[in-house]
C-alpha atoms as a PDB file:
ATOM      1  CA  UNK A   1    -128.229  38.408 -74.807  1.00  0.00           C
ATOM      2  CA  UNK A   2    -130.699  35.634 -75.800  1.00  0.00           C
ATOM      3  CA  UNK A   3    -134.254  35.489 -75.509  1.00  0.00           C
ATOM      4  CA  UNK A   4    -135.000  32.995 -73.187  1.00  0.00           C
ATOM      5  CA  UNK A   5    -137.273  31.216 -75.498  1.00  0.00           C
ATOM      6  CA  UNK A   6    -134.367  28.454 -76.667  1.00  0.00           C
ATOM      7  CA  UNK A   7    -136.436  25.782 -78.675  1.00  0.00           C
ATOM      8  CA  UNK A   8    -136.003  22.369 -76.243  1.00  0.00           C
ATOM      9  CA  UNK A   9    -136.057  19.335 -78.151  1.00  0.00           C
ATOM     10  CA  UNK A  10    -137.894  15.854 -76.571  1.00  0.00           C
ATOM     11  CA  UNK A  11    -136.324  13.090 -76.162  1.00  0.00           C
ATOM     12  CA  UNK A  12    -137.811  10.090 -78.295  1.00  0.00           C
ATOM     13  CA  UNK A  13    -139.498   8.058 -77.106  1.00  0.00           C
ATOM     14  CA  UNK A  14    -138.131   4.188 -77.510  1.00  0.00           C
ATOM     15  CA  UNK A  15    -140.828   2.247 -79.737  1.00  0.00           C
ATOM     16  CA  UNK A  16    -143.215   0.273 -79.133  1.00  0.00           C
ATOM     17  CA  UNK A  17    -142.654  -2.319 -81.640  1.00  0.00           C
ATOM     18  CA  UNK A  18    -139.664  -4.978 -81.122  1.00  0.00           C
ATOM     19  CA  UNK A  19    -139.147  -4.739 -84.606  1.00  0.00           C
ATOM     20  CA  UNK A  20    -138.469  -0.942 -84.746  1.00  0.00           C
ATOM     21  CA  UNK A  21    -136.550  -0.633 -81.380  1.00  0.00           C
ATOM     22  CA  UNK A  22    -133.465  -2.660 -81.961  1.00  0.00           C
ATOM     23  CA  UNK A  23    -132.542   0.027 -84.448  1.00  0.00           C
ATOM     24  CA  UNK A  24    -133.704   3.092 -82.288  1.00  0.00           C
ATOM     25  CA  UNK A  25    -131.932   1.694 -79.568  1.00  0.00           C
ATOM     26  CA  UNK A  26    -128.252   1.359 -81.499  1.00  0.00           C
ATOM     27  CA  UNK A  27    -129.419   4.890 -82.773  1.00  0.00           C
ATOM     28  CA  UNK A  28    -129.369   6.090 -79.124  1.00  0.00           C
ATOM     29  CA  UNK A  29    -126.244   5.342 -78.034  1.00  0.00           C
ATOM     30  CA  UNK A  30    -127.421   1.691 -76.565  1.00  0.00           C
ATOM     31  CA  UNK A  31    -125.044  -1.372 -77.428  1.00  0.00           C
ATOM     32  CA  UNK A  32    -125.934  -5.212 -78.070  1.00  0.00           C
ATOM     33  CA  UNK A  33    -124.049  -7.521 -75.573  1.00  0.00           C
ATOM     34  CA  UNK A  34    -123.795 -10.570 -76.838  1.00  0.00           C
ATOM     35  CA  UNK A  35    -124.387 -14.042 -75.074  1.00  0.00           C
ATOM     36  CA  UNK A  36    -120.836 -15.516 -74.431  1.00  0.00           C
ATOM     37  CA  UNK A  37    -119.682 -19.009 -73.331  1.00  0.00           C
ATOM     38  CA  UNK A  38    -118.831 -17.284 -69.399  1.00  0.00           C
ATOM     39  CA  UNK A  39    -122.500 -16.213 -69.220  1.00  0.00           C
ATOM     40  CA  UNK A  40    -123.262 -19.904 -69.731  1.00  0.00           C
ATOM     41  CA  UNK A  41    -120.843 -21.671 -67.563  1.00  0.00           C
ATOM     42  CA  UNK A  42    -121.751 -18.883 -64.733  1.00  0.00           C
ATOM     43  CA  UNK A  43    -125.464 -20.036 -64.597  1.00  0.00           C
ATOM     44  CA  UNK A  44    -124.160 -23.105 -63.324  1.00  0.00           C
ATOM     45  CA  UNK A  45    -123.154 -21.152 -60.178  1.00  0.00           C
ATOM     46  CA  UNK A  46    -126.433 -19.987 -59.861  1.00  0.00           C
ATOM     47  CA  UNK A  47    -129.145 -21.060 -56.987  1.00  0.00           C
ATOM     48  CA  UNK A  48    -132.216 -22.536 -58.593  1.00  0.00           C
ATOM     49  CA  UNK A  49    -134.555 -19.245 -57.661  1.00  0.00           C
ATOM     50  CA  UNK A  50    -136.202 -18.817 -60.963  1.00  0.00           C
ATOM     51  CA  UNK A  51    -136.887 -21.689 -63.300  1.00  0.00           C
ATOM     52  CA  UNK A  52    -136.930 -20.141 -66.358  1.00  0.00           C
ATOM     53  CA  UNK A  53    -133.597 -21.001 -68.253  1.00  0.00           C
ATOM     54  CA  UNK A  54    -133.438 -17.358 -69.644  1.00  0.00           C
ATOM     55  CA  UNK A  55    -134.507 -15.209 -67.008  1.00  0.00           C
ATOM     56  CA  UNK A  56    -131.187 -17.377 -65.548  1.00  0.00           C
ATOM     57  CA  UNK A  57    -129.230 -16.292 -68.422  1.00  0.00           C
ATOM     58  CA  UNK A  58    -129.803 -12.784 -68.130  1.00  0.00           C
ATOM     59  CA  UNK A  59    -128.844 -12.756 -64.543  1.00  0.00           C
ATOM     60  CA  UNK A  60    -125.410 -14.518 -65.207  1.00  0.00           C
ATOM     61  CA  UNK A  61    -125.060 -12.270 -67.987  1.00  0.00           C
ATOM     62  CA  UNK A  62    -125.191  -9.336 -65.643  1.00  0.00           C
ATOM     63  CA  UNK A  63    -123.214 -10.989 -63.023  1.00  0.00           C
ATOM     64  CA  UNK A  64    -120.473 -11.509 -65.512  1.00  0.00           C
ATOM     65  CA  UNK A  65    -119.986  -7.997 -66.909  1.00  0.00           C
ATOM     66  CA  UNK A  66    -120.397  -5.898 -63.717  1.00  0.00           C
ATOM     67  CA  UNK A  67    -123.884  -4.687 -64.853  1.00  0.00           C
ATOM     68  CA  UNK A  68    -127.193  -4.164 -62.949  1.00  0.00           C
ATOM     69  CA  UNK A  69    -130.404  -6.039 -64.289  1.00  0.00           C
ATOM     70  CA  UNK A  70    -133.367  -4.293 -63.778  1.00  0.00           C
ATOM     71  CA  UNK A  71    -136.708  -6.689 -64.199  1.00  0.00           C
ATOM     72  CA  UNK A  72    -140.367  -6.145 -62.777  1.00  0.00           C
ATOM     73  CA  UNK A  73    -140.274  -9.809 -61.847  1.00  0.00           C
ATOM     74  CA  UNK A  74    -139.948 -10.408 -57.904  1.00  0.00           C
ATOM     75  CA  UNK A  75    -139.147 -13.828 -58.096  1.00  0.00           C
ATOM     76  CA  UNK A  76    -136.047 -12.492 -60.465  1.00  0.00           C
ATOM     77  CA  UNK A  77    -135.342  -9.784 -57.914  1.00  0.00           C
ATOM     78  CA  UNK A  78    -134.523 -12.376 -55.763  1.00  0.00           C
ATOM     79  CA  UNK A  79    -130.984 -13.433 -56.800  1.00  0.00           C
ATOM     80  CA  UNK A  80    -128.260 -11.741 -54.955  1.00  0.00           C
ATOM     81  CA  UNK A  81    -126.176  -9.634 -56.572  1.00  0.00           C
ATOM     82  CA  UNK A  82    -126.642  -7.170 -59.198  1.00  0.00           C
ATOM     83  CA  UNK A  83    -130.663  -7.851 -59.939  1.00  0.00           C
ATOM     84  CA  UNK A  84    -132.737  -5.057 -58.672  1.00  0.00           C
ATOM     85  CA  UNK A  85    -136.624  -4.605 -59.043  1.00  0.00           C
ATOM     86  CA  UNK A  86    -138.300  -1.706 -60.247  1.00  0.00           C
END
């Protein structure tokens, strides 16, 4: 039987620098998801809750491929569907 003292390893931690956590994020397991012509047609369908055009993006984006978008911003959080705040 073992010990008990099984070495744990921690988890990274993502970096702090944009620069250095594209690549630490592919490294992880994370994919890139591009920007494709439906995320742009669906912002038309979009009410005008936020007026910033990529905040807008990113929630069409989401609303597209099934995918939750998680943002600190409440005016953001407002959209219906799949924006939550956190």
């Amino acid at each position: 039987m073992g010990s008990g003292n099984q070495a744990r390893t921690r988890p990274q931690r993502l970096p702090s620098r944009s620069a250095a956590a594209a690549p630490w994020l592919l490294d992880n397991g994370y994919t890139e998801l591009p920007i494709l012509s439906d995320h742009v047609v669906a912002i038309e369908s979009l009410p005008a809750i936020h007026k910033d055009p990529f905040d807008r993006l990113l929630v069409a984006q989401a609303t597209v491929e099934g995918i939750t978008l998680l943002t600190v911003d409440s005016i953001l959080a407002e959209y219906p569907g799949p924006v939550r705040l956190v």
